[in-house]
PDB file of N, CA and C in Angstrom:
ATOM      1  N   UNK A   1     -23.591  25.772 -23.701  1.00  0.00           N
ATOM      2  CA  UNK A   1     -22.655  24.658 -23.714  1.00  0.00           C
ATOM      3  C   UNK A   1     -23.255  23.508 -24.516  1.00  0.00           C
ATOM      4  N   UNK A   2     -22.429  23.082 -25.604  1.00  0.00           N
ATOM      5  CA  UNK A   2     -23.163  22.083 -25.809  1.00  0.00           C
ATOM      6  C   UNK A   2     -22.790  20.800 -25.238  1.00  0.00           C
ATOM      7  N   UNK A   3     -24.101  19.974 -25.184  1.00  0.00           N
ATOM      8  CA  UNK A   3     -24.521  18.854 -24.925  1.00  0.00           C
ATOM      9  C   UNK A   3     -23.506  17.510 -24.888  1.00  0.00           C
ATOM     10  N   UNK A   4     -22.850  17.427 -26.016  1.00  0.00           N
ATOM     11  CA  UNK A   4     -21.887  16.416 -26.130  1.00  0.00           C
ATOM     12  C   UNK A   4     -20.553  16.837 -25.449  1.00  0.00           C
ATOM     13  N   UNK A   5     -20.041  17.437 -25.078  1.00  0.00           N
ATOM     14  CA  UNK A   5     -18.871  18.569 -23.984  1.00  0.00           C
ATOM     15  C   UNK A   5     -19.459  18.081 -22.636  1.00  0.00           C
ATOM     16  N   UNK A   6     -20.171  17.689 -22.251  1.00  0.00           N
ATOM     17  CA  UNK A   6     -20.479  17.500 -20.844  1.00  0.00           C
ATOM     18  C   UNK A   6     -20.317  16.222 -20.077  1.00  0.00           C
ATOM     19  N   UNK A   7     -19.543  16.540 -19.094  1.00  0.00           N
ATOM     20  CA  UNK A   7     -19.402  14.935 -18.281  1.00  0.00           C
ATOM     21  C   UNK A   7     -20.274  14.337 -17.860  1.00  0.00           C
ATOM     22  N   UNK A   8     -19.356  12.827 -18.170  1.00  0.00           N
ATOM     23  CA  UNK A   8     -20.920  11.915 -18.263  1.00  0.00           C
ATOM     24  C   UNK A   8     -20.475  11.084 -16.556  1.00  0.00           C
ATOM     25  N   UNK A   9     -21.642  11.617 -16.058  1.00  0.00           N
ATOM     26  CA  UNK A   9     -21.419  11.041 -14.529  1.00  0.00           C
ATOM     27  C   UNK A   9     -21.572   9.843 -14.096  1.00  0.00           C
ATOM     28  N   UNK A  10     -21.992   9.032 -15.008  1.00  0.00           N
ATOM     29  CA  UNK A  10     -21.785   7.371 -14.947  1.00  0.00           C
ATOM     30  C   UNK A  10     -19.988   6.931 -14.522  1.00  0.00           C
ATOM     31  N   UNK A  11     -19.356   7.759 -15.342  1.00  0.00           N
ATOM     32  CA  UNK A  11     -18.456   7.363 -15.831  1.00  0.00           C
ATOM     33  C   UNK A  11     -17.379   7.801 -14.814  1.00  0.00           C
ATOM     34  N   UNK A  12     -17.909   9.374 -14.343  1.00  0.00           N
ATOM     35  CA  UNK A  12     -16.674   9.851 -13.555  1.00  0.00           C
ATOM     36  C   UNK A  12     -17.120   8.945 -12.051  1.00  0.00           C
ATOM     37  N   UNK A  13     -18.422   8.467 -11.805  1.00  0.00           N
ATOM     38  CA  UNK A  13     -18.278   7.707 -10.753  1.00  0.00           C
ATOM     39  C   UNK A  13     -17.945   6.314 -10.842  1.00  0.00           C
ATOM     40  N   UNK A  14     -18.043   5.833 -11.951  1.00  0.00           N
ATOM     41  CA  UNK A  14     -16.852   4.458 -11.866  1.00  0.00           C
ATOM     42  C   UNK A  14     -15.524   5.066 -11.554  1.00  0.00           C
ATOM     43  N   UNK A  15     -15.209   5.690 -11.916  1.00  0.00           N
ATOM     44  CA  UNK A  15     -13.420   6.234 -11.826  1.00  0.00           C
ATOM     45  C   UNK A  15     -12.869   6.621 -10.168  1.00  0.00           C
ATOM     46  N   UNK A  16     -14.306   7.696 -10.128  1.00  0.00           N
ATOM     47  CA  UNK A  16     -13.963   7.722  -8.366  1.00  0.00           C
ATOM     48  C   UNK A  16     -13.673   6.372  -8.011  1.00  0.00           C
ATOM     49  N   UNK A  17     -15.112   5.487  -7.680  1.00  0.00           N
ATOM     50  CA  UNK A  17     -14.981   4.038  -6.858  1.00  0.00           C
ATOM     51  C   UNK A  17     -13.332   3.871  -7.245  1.00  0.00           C
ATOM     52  N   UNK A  18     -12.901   3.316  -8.505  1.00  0.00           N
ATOM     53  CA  UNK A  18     -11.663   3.209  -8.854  1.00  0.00           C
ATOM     54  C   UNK A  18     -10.588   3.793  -7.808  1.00  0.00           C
ATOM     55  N   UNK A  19     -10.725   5.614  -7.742  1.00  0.00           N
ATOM     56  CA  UNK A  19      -9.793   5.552  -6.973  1.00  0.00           C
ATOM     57  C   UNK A  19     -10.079   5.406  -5.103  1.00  0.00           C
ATOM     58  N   UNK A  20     -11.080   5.305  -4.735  1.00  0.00           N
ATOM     59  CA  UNK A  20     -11.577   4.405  -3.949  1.00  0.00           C
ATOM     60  C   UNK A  20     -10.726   3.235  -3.546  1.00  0.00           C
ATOM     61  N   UNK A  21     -11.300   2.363  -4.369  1.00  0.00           N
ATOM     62  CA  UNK A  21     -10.261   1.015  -4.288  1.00  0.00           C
ATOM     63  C   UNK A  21      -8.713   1.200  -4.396  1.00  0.00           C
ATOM     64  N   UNK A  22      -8.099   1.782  -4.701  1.00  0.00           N
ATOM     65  CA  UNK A  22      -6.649   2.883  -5.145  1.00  0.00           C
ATOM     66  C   UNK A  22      -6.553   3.346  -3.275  1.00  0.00           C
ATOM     67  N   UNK A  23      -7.491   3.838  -2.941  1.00  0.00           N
ATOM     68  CA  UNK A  23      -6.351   4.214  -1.633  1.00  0.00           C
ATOM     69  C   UNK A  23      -6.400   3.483  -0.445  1.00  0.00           C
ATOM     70  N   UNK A  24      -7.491   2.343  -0.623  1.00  0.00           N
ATOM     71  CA  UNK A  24      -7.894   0.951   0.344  1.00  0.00           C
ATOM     72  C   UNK A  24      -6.209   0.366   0.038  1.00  0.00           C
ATOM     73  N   UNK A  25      -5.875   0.227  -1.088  1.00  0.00           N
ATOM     74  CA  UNK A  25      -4.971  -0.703  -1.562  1.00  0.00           C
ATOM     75  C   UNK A  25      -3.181   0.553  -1.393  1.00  0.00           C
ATOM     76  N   UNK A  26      -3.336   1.487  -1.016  1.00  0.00           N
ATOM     77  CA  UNK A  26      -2.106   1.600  -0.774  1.00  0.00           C
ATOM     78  C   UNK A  26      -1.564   1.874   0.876  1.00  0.00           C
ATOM     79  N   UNK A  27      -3.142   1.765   1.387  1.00  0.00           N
ATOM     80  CA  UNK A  27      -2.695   1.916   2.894  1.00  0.00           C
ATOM     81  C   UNK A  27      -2.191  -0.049   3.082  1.00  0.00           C
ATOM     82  N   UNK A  28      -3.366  -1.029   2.575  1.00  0.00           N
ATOM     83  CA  UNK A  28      -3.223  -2.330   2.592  1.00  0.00           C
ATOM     84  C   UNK A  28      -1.830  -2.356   2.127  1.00  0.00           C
ATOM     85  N   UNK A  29      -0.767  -2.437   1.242  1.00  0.00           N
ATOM     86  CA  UNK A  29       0.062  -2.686   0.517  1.00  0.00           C
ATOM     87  C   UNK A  29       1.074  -2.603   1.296  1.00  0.00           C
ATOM     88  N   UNK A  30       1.727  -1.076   1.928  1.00  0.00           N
ATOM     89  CA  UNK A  30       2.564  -0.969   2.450  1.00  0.00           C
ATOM     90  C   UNK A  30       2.598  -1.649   4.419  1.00  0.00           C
ATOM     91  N   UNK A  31       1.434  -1.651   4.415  1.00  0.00           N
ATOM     92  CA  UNK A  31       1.407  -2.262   5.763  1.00  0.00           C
ATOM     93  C   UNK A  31       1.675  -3.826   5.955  1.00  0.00           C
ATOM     94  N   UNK A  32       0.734  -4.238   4.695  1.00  0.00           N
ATOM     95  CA  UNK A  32       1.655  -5.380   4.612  1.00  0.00           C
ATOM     96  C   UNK A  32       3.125  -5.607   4.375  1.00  0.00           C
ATOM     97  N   UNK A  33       3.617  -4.950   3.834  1.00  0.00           N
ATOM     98  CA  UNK A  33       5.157  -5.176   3.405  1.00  0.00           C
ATOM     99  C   UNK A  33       5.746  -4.655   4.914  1.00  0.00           C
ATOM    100  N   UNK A  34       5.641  -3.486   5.508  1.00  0.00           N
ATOM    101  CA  UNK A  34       6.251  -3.844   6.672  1.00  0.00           C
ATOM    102  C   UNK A  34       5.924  -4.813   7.509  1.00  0.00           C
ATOM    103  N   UNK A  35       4.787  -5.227   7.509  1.00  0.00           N
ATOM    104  CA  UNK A  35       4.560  -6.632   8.986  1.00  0.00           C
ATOM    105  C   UNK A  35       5.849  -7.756   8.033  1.00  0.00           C
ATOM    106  N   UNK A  36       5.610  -7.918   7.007  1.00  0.00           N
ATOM    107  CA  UNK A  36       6.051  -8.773   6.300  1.00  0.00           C
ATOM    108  C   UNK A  36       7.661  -8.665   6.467  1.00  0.00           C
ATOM    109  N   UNK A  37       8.488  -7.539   6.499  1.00  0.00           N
ATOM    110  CA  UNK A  37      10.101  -7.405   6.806  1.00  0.00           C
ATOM    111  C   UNK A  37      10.514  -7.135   8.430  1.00  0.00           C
ATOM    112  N   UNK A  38       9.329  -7.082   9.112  1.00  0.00           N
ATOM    113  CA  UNK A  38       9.805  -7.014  10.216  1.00  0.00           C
ATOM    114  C   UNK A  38       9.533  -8.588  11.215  1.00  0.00           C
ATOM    115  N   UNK A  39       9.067  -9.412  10.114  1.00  0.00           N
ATOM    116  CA  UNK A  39       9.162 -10.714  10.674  1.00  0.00           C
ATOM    117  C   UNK A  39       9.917 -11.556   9.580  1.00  0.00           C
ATOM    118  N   UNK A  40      10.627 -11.417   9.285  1.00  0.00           N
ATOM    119  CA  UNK A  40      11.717 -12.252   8.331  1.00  0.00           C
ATOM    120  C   UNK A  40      11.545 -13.768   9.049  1.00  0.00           C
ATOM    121  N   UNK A  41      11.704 -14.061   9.983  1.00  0.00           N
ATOM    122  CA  UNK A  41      12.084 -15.571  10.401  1.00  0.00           C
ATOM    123  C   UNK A  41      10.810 -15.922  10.710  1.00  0.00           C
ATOM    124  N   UNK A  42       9.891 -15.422  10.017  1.00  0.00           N
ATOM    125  CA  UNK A  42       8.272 -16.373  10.915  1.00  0.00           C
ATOM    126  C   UNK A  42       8.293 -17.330   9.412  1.00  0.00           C
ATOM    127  N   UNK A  43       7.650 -18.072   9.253  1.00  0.00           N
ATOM    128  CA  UNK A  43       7.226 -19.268   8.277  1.00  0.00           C
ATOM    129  C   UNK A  43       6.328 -18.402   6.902  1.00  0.00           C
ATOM    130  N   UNK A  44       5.628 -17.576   7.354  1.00  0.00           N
ATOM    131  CA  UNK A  44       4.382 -16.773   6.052  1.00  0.00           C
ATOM    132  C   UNK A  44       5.202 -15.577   5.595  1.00  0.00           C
ATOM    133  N   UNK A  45       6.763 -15.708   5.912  1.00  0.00           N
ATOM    134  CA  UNK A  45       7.307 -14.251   5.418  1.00  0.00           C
ATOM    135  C   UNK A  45       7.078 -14.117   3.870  1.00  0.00           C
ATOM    136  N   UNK A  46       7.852 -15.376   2.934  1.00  0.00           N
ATOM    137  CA  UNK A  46       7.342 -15.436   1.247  1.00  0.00           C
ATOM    138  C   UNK A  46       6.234 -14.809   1.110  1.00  0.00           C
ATOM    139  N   UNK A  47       5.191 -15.468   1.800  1.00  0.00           N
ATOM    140  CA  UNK A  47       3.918 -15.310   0.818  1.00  0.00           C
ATOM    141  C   UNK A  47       3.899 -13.896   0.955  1.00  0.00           C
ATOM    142  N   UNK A  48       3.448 -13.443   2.631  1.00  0.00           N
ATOM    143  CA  UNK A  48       3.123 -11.946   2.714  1.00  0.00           C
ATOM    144  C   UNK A  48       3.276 -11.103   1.962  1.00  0.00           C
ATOM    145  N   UNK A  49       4.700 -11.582   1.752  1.00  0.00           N
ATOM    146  CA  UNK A  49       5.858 -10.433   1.093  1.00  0.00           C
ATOM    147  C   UNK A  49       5.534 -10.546  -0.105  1.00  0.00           C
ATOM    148  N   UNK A  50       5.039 -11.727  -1.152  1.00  0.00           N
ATOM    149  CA  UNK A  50       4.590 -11.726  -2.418  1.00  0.00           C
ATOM    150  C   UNK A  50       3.166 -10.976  -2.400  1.00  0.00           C
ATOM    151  N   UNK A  51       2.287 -11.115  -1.391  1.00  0.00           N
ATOM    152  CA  UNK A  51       1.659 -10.363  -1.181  1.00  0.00           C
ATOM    153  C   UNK A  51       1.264  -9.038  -1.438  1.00  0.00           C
ATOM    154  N   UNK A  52       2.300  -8.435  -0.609  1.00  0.00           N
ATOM    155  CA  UNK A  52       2.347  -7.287  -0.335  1.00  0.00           C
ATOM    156  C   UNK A  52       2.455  -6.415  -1.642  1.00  0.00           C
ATOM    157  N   UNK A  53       3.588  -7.172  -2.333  1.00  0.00           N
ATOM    158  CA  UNK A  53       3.812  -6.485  -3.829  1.00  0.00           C
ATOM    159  C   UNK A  53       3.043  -6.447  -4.362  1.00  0.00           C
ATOM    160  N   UNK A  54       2.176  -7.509  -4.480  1.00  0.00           N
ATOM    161  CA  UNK A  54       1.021  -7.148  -5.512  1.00  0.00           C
ATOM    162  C   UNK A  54      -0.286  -6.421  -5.306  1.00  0.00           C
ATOM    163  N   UNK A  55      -0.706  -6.052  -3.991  1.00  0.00           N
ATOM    164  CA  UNK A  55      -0.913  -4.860  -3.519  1.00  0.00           C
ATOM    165  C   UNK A  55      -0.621  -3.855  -3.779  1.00  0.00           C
ATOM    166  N   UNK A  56       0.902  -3.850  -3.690  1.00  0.00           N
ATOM    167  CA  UNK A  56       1.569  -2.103  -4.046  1.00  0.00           C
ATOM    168  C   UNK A  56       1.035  -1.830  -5.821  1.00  0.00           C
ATOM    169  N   UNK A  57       1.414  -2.699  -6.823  1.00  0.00           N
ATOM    170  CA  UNK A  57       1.460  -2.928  -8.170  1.00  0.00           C
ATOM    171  C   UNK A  57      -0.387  -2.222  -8.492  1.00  0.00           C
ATOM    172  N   UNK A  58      -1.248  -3.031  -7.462  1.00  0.00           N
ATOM    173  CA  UNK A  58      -2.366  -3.277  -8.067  1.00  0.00           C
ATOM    174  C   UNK A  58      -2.849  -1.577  -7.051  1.00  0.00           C
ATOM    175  N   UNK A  59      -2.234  -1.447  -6.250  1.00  0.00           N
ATOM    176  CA  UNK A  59      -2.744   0.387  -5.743  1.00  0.00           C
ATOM    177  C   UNK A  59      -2.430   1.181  -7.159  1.00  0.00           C
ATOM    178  N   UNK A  60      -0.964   1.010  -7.655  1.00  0.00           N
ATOM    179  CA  UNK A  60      -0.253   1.995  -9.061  1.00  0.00           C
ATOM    180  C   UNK A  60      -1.489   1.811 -10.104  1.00  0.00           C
ATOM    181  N   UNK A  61      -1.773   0.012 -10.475  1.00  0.00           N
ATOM    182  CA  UNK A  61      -2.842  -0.211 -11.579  1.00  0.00           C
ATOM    183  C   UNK A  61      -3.900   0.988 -11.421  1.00  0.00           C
ATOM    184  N   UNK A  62      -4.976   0.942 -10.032  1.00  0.00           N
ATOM    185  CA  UNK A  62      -5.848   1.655 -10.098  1.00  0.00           C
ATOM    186  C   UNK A  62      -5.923   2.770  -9.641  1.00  0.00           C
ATOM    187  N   UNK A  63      -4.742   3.659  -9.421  1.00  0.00           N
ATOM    188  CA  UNK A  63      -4.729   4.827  -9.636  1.00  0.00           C
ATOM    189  C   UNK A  63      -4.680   5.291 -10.749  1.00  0.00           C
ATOM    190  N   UNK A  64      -3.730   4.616 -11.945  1.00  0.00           N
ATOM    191  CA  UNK A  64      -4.165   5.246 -13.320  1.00  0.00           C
ATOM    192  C   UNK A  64      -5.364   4.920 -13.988  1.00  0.00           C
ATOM    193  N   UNK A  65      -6.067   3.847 -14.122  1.00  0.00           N
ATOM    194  CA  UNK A  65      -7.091   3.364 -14.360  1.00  0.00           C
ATOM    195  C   UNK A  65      -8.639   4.331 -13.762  1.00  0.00           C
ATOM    196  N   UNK A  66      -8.359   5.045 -12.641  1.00  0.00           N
ATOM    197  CA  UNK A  66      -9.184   5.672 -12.026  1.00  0.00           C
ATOM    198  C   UNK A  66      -9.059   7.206 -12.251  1.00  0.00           C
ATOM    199  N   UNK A  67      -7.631   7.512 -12.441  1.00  0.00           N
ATOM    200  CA  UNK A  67      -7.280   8.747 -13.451  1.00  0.00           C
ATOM    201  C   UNK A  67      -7.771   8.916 -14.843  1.00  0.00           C
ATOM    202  N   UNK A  68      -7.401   7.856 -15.321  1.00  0.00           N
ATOM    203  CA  UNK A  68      -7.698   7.742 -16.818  1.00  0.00           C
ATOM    204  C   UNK A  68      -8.964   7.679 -17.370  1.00  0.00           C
ATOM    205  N   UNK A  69     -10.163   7.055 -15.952  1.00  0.00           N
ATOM    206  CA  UNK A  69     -11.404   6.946 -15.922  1.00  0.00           C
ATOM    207  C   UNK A  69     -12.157   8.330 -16.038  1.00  0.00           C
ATOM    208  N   UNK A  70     -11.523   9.099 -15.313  1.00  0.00           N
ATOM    209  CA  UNK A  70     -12.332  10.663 -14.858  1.00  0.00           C
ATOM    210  C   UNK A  70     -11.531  11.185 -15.910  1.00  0.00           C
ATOM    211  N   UNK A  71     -10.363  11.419 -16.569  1.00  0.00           N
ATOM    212  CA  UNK A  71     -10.393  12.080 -17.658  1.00  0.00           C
ATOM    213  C   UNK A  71     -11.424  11.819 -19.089  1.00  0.00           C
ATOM    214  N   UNK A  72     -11.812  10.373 -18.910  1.00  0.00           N
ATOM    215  CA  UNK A  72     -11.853  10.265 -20.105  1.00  0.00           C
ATOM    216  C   UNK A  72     -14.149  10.632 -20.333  1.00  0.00           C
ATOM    217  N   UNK A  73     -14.690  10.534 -18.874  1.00  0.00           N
ATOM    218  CA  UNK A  73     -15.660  11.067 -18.613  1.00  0.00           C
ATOM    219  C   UNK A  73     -15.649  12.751 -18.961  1.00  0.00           C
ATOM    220  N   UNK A  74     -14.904  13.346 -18.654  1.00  0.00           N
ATOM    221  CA  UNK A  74     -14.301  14.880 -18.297  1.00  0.00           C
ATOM    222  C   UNK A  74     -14.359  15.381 -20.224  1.00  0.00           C
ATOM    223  N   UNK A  75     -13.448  14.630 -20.570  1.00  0.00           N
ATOM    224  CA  UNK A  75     -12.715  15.173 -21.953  1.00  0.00           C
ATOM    225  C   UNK A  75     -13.431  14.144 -23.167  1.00  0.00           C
ATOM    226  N   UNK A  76     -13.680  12.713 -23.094  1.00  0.00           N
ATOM    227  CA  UNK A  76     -13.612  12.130 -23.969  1.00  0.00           C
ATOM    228  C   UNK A  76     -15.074  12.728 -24.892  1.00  0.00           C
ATOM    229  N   UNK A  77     -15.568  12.575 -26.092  1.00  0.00           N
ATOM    230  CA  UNK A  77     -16.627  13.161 -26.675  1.00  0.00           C
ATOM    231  C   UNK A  77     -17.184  12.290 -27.241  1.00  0.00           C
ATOM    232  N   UNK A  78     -18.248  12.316 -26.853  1.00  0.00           N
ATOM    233  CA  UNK A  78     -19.815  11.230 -27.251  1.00  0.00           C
ATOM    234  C   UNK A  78     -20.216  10.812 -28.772  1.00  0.00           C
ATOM    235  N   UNK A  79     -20.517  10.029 -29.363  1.00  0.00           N
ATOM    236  CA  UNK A  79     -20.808   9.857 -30.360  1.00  0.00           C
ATOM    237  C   UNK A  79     -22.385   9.885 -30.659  1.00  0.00           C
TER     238      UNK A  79
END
Protein backbone atom coordinates (compact mmCIF):
# COMPACT_ATOMS: atom_id res chain seq x y z
CA UNK A 1 0.00 0.00 0.00
CA UNK A 2 1.37 3.01 -0.60
CA UNK A 3 2.15 5.52 1.87
CA UNK A 4 0.31 8.59 0.65
CA UNK A 5 -3.32 6.35 0.39
CA UNK A 6 -3.30 6.07 4.07
CA UNK A 7 -5.43 7.78 6.68
CA UNK A 8 -4.11 10.36 8.42
CA UNK A 9 -5.34 9.87 12.05
CA UNK A 10 -4.86 13.38 13.19
CA UNK A 11 -7.44 14.18 11.06
CA UNK A 12 -10.03 11.39 11.31
CA UNK A 13 -9.87 12.23 15.09
CA UNK A 14 -10.68 15.84 14.74
CA UNK A 15 -13.75 14.70 12.69
CA UNK A 16 -14.79 12.09 15.26
CA UNK A 17 -14.59 14.88 18.27
CA UNK A 18 -16.68 16.81 15.52
CA UNK A 19 -19.17 14.30 15.45
CA UNK A 20 -18.93 14.11 19.14
CA UNK A 21 -19.99 17.58 19.53
CA UNK A 22 -22.82 16.67 16.62
CA UNK A 23 -24.64 14.33 18.94
CA UNK A 24 -24.18 16.48 22.41
CA UNK A 25 -25.96 19.10 20.20
CA UNK A 26 -28.85 17.13 18.82
CA UNK A 27 -29.96 15.54 22.01
CA UNK A 28 -29.39 19.52 23.51
CA UNK A 29 -31.41 21.04 20.54
CA UNK A 30 -34.49 19.19 20.48
CA UNK A 31 -34.95 19.13 24.19
CA UNK A 32 -34.69 22.45 24.25
CA UNK A 33 -37.28 23.19 21.71
CA UNK A 34 -39.71 21.05 23.49
CA UNK A 35 -39.25 22.63 27.13
CA UNK A 36 -39.41 25.74 25.04
CA UNK A 37 -43.25 24.92 23.27
CA UNK A 38 -44.50 23.39 26.09
CA UNK A 39 -44.16 26.59 28.08
CA UNK A 40 -45.42 29.18 25.62
CA UNK A 41 -46.70 31.65 28.39
CA UNK A 42 -43.53 31.65 30.70
CA UNK A 43 -41.44 35.05 29.99
CA UNK A 44 -37.88 33.02 28.43
CA UNK A 45 -40.19 31.32 25.76
CA UNK A 46 -38.37 33.80 22.70
CA UNK A 47 -35.12 33.30 23.74
CA UNK A 48 -35.22 29.42 24.43
CA UNK A 49 -36.93 28.96 21.39
CA UNK A 50 -34.24 31.12 19.46
CA UNK A 51 -32.15 29.00 21.23
CA UNK A 52 -33.12 25.96 20.53
CA UNK A 53 -32.86 26.58 16.72
CA UNK A 54 -29.62 27.32 16.73
CA UNK A 55 -28.76 24.24 18.37
CA UNK A 56 -30.72 22.22 15.90
CA UNK A 57 -28.78 24.32 12.81
CA UNK A 58 -25.41 24.03 14.62
CA UNK A 59 -26.07 19.79 15.39
CA UNK A 60 -26.81 19.76 11.00
CA UNK A 61 -23.39 22.25 10.79
CA UNK A 62 -21.34 19.56 12.61
CA UNK A 63 -22.52 16.62 11.38
CA UNK A 64 -21.37 17.53 7.92
CA UNK A 65 -18.31 19.17 8.96
CA UNK A 66 -17.46 15.94 10.95
CA UNK A 67 -18.49 13.83 7.85
CA UNK A 68 -16.63 15.81 5.59
CA UNK A 69 -13.72 15.69 8.18
CA UNK A 70 -13.33 11.73 8.11
CA UNK A 71 -13.80 11.62 4.45
CA UNK A 72 -11.42 13.89 3.68
CA UNK A 73 -8.67 12.07 6.23
CA UNK A 74 -9.99 8.62 4.54
CA UNK A 75 -9.77 9.79 0.73
CA UNK A 76 -8.10 13.15 0.53
CA UNK A 77 -4.18 12.61 -0.84
CA UNK A 78 -1.09 14.11 0.72
CA UNK A 79 1.17 16.26 -0.95
Amino acid sequence: MDENNRTDKDILIKGIKRLGICLGLMFAGPTLLHLALDNQDKPLYVPLLILAFILCIAAIIFLFLGINTILDSMFKKKK
